[in-house]
Protein backbone atom coordinates (compact mmCIF):
# COMPACT_ATOMS: atom_id res chain seq x y z
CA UNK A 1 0.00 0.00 0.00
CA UNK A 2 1.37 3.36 -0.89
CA UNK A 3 3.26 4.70 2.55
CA UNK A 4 1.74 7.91 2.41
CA UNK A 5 -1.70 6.57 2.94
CA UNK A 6 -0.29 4.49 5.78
CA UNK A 7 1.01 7.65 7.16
CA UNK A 8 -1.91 9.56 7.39
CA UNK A 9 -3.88 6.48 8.34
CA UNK A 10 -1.32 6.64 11.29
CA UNK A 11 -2.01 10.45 12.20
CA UNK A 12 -5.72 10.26 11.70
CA UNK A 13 -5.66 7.39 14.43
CA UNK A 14 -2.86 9.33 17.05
CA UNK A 15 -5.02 12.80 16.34
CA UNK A 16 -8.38 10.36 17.55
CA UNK A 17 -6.57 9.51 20.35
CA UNK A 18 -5.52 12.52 21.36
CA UNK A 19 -8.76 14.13 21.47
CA UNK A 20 -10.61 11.36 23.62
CA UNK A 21 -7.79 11.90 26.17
CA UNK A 22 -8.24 15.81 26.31
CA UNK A 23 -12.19 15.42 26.23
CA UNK A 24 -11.76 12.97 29.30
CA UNK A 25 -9.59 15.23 31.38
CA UNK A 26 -12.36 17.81 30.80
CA UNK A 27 -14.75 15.71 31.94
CA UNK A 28 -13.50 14.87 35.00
CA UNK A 29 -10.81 18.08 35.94
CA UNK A 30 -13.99 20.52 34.77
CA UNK A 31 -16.94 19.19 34.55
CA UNK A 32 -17.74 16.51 36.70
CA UNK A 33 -16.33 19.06 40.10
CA UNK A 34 -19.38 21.16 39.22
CA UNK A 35 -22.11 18.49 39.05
CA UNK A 36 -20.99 16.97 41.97
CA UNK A 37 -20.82 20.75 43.82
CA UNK A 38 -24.36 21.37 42.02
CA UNK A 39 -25.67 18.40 43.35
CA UNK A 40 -24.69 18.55 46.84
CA UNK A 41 -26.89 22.30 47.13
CA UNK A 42 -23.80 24.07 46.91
CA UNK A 43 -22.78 27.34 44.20
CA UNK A 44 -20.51 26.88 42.07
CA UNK A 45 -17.56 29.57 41.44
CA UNK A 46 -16.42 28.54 37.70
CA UNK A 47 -13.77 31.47 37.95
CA UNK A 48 -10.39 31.12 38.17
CA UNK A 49 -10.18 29.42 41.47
CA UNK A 50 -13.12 27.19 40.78
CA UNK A 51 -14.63 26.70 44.14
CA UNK A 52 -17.42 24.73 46.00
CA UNK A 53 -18.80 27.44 48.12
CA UNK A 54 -21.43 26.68 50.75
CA UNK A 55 -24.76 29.39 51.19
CA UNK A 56 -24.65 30.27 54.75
CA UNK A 57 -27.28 32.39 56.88
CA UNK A 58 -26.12 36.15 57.54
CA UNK A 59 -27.90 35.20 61.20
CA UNK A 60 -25.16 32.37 61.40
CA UNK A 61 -22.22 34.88 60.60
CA UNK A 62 -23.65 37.77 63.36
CA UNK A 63 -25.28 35.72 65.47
CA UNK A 64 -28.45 37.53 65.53
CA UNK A 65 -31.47 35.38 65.30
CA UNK A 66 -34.27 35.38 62.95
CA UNK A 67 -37.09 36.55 65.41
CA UNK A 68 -39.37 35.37 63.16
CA UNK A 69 -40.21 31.09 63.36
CA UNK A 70 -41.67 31.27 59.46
CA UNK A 71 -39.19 33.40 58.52
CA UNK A 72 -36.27 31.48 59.78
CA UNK A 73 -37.70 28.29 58.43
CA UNK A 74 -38.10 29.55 55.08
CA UNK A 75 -34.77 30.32 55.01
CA UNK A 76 -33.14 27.47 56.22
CA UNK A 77 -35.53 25.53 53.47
CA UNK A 78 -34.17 27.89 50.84
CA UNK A 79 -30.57 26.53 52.19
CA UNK A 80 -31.67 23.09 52.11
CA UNK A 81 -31.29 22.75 55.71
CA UNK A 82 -33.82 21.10 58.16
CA UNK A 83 -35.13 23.81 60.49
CA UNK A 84 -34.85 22.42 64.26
CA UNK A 85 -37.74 22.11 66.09
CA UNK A 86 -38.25 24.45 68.68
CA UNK A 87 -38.12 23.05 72.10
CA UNK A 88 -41.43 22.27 74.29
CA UNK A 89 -41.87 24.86 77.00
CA UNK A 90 -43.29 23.43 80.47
């Protein structure tokens, strides 16, 4: 068989190769960080540091309370976190 065709044969099948390796390191270096981030209620940062950052109450950082039981309850839903229940008074 003429050598050329061989030749390009050859670079058709390294160039293949090649680009299923790169579009598996995206997957998994890029990708796959987010949906797992995503997935666990958390927001993605998909800047330059690419970071998993976790939504927080403002009441958690000052330590003042939501006053409010509906209020605080809606926000810890919109977290995804459980509100406690309040304890019993005697």
């Amino acid at each position: 068989m003429n050598p050329a065709i061989e030749r390009l044969k050859l670079i058709a099948l390294v160039l293949f190769a090649v680009a299923n390796v790169a579009m598996l390191a995206y997957q998994v270096g890029w990708v796959e960080p987010e949906h797992r981030c995503l997935a666990a209620g958390g927001w993605w940062d998909g800047g330059f540091n690419r970071v998993c950052g976790r939504p927080i109450l403002i009441s958690d950082i000052t330590g003042r309370i939501i006053a409010d039981p509906k209020a605080r309850a809606e926000a810890l839903k919109a977290l995804g976190r459980e509100p406690k229940a309040a304890p019993a008074k005697p």
